[in-house]
Protein backbone atom coordinates (compact mmCIF):
# COMPACT_ATOMS: atom_id res chain seq x y z
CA UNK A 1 14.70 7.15 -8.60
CA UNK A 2 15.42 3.69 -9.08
CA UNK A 3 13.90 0.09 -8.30
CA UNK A 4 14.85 -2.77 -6.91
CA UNK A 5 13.85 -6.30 -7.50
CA UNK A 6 13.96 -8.96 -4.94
CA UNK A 7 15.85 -12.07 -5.84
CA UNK A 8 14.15 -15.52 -5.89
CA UNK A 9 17.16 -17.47 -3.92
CA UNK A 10 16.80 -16.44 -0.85
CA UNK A 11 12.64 -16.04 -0.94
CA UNK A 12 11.19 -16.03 2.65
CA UNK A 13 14.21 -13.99 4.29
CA UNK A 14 12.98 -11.00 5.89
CA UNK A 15 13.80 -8.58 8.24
CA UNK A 16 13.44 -8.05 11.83
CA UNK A 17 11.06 -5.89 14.31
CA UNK A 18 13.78 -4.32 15.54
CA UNK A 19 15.36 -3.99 12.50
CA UNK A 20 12.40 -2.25 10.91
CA UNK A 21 11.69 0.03 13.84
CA UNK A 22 15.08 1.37 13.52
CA UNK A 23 14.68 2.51 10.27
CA UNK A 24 11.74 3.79 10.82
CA UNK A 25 12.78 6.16 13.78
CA UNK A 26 16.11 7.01 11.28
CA UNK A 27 13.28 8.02 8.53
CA UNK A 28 10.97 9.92 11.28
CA UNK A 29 14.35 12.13 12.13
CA UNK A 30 15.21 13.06 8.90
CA UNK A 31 11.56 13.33 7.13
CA UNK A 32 8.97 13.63 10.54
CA UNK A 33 6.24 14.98 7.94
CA UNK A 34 6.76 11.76 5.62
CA UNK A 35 6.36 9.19 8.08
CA UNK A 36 2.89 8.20 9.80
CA UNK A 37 4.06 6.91 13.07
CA UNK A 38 7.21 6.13 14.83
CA UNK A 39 6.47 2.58 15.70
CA UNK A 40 6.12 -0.26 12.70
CA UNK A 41 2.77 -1.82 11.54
CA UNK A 42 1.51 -4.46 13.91
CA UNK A 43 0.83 -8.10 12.83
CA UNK A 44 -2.31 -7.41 13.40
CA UNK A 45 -2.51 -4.36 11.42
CA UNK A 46 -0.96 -6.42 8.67
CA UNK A 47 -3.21 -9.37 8.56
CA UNK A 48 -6.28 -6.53 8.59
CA UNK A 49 -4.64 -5.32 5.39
CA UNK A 50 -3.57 -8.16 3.87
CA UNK A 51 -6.28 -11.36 4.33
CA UNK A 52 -9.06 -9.99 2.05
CA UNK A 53 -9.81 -11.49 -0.85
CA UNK A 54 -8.65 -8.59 -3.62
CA UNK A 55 -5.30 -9.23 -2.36
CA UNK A 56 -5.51 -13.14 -2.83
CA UNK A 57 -6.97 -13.06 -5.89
CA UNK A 58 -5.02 -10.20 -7.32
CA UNK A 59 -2.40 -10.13 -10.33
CA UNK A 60 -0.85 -7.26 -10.08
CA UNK A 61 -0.61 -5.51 -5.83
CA UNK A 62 0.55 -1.46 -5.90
CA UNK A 63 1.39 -0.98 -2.03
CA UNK A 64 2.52 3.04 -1.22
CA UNK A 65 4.39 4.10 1.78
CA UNK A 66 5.94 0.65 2.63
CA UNK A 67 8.27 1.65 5.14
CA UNK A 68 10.26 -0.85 6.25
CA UNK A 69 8.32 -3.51 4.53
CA UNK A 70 6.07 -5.07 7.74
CA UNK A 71 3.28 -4.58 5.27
CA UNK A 72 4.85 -5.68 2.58
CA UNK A 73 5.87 -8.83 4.33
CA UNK A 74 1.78 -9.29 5.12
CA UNK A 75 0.65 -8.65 1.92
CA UNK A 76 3.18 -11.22 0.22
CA UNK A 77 2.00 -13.80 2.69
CA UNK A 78 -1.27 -13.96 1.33
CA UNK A 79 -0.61 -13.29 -2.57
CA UNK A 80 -0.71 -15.68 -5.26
CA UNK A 81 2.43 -17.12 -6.33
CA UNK A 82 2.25 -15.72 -9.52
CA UNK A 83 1.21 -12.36 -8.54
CA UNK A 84 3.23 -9.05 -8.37
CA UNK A 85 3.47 -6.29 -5.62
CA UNK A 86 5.23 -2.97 -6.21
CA UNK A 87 6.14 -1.12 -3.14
CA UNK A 88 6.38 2.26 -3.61
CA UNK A 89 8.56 4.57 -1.25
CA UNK A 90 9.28 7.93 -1.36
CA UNK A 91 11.76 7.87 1.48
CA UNK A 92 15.84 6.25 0.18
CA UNK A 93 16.10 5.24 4.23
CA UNK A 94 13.97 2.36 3.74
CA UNK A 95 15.01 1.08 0.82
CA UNK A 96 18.20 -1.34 2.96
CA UNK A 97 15.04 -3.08 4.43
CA UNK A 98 12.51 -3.60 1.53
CA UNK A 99 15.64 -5.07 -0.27
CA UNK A 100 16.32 -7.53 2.71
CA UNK A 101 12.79 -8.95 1.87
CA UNK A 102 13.67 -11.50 -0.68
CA UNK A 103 10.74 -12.59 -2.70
CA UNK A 104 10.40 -13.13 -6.05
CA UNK A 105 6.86 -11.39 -6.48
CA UNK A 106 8.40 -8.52 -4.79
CA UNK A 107 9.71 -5.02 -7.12
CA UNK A 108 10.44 -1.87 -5.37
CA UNK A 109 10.69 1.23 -6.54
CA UNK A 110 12.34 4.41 -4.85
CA UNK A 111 9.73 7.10 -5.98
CA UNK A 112 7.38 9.40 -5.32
CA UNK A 113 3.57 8.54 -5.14
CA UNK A 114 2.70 11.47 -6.98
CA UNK A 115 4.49 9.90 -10.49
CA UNK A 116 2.26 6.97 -9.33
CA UNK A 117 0.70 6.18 -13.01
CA UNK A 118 4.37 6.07 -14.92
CA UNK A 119 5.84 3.92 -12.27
CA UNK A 120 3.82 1.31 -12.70
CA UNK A 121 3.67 2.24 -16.62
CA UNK A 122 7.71 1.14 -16.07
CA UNK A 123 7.24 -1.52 -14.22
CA UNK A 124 5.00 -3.08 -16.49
CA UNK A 125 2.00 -3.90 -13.95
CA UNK A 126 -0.73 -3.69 -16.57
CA UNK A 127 -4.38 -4.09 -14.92
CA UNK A 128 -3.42 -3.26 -11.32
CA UNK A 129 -6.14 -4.86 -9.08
CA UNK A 130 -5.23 -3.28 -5.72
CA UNK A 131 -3.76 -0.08 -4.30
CA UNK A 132 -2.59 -0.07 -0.49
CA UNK A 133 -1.75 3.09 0.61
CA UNK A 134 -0.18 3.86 4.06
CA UNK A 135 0.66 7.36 2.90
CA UNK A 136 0.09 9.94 5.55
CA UNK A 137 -2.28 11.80 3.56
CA UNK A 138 -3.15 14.24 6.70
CA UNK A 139 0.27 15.74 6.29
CA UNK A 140 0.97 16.59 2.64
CA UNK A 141 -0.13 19.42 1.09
CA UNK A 142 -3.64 19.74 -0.36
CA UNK A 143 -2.35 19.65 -4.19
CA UNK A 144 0.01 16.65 -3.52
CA UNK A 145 -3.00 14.45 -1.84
CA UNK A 146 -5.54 14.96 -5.02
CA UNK A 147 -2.38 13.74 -7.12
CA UNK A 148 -1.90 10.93 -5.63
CA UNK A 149 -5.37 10.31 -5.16
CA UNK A 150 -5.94 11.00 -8.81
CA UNK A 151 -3.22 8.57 -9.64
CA UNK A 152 -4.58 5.66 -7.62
CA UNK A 153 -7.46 5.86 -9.22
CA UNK A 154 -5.89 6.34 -12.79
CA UNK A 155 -4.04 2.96 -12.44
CA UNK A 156 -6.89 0.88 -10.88
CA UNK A 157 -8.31 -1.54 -13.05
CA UNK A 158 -12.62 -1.29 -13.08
CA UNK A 159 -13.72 -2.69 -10.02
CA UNK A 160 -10.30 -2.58 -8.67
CA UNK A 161 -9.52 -1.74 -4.73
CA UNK A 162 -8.16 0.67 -2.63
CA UNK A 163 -7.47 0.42 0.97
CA UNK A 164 -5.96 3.18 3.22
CA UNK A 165 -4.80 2.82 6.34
CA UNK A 166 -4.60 6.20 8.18
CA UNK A 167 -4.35 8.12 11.62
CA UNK A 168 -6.93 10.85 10.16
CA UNK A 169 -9.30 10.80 7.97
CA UNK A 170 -8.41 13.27 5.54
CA UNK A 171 -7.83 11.11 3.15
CA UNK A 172 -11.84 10.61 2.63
CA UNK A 173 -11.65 14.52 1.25
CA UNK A 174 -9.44 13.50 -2.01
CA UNK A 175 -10.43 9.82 -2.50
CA UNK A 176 -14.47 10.39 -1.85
CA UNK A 177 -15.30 12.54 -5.49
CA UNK A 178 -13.29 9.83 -7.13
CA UNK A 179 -14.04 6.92 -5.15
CA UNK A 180 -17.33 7.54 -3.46
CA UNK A 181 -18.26 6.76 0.09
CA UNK A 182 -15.92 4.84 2.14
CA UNK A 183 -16.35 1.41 4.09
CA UNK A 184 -14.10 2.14 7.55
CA UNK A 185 -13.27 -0.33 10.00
CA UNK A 186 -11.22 0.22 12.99
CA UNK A 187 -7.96 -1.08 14.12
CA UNK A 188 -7.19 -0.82 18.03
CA UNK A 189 -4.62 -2.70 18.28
CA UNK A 190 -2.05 -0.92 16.62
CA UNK A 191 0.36 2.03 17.85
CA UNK A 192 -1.06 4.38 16.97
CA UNK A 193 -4.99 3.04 16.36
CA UNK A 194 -5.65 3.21 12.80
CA UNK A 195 -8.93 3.48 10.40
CA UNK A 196 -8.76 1.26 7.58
CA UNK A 197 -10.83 3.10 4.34
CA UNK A 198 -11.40 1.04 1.62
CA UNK A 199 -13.17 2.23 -1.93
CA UNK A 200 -13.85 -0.01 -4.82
CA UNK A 201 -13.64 2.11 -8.21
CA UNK A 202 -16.91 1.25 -10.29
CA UNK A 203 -17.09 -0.89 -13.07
CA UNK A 204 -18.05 0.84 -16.58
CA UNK A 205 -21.70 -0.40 -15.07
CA UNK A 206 -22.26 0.83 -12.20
CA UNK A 207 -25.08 -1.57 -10.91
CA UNK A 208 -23.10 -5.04 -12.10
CA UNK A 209 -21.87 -5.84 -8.73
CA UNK A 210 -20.79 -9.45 -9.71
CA UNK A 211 -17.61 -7.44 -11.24
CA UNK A 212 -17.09 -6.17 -8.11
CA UNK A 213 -13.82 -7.15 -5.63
CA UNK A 214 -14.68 -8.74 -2.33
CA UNK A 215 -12.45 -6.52 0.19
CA UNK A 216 -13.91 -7.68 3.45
CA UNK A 217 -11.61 -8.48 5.88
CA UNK A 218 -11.89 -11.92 6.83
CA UNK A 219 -10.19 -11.82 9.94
């Protein structure tokens, strides 16, 4: 495991479409269980996830399952200029692309989700105000999902986000006893169509929505 932090020179530089579909067909060949979909995030996929107002107003971003970084790209877009995102990747064949995206706010770890809590313990993220998960939860093991689930939720801040975007929706079955009931919206113009699921974890009370995050899209 290891991390990688993007250098503030060269901020802006990024990588291709092309460049980011090829790794993610060389990740689908040697990992097919790992990796959601053979084709990259769509901009408009991206801009679902990414213009909502817990990511602009956010500190501190977690992103899991970055691939090769379209997301990440998205989400940086509409951060703060102080803020931080950690992308976290399980899978070493993406980690050439996440380090082409050069952006100061930008750390990267090569990990596994399931050591979720300690990674961002080590990279110092403090009150973490959203989690975006790409994760294929439908295709992990049972055990594995409530980890990860359970560690999302662990490193949330009190009326802290999380947003999953997902083929299936068996992620609702680990994140609803933590999380509650979802709010889904649907993506069709993605390959493959997605559901977004997004869960706000409650404040210490319950019925003071004003601590609440706005997640709505706004697009």
């Amino acid at each position: 495991m290891h991390a990688i932090s993007a250098g503030p020179s060269e901020a802006g530089i990024r990588p291709t479409f092309a460049t980011r579909a090829f790794y993610v067909l060389r990740a689908w060949m040697q990992a097919p269980l790992d990796v959601a979909t053979l084709c990259p995030s769509s901009p408009y996929l991206t801009r679902k996830l990414a213009n909502r107002d817990c990511v602009r107003n956010a500190r501190c971003v977690i992103e899991l399952g970055p691939g090769a970084g379209g997301t990440t790209q998205g989400l940086l877009e509409f951060m703060r200029p102080d803020a931080k995102l950690l992308a976290v990747e399980k899978s070493s064949v993406f980690a050439p692309p996440l380090h082409e995206i050069q952006d100061p706010r930008l750390e990267v770890a090569i990990d596994d989700a399931c050591s979720l809590a300690e990674i961002a313990a080590r990279h110092e993220c403090g009150s973490v105000d959203a989690v975006v998960s790409g994760v294929p939860f439908s295709s992990m093991p049972p055990a594995i999902a409530e980890t990860i689930a359970q560690s999302i939720h662990q490193v949330l801040r009190p009326g802290g986000v999380f947003v999953a975007y997902q083929i299936r929706n068996h992620v609702e079955e680990f994140a609803r006893p933590l999380f509650g009931p979802a709010e889904t919206e649907a993506v069709p113009f993605n390959l493959p169509p997605l559901t977004l699921y997004t869960w706000t974890k409650e404040c210490a009370d319950q019925r003071d929505q004003e601590n609440r995050v706005d997640c709505r899209s706004l697009v």
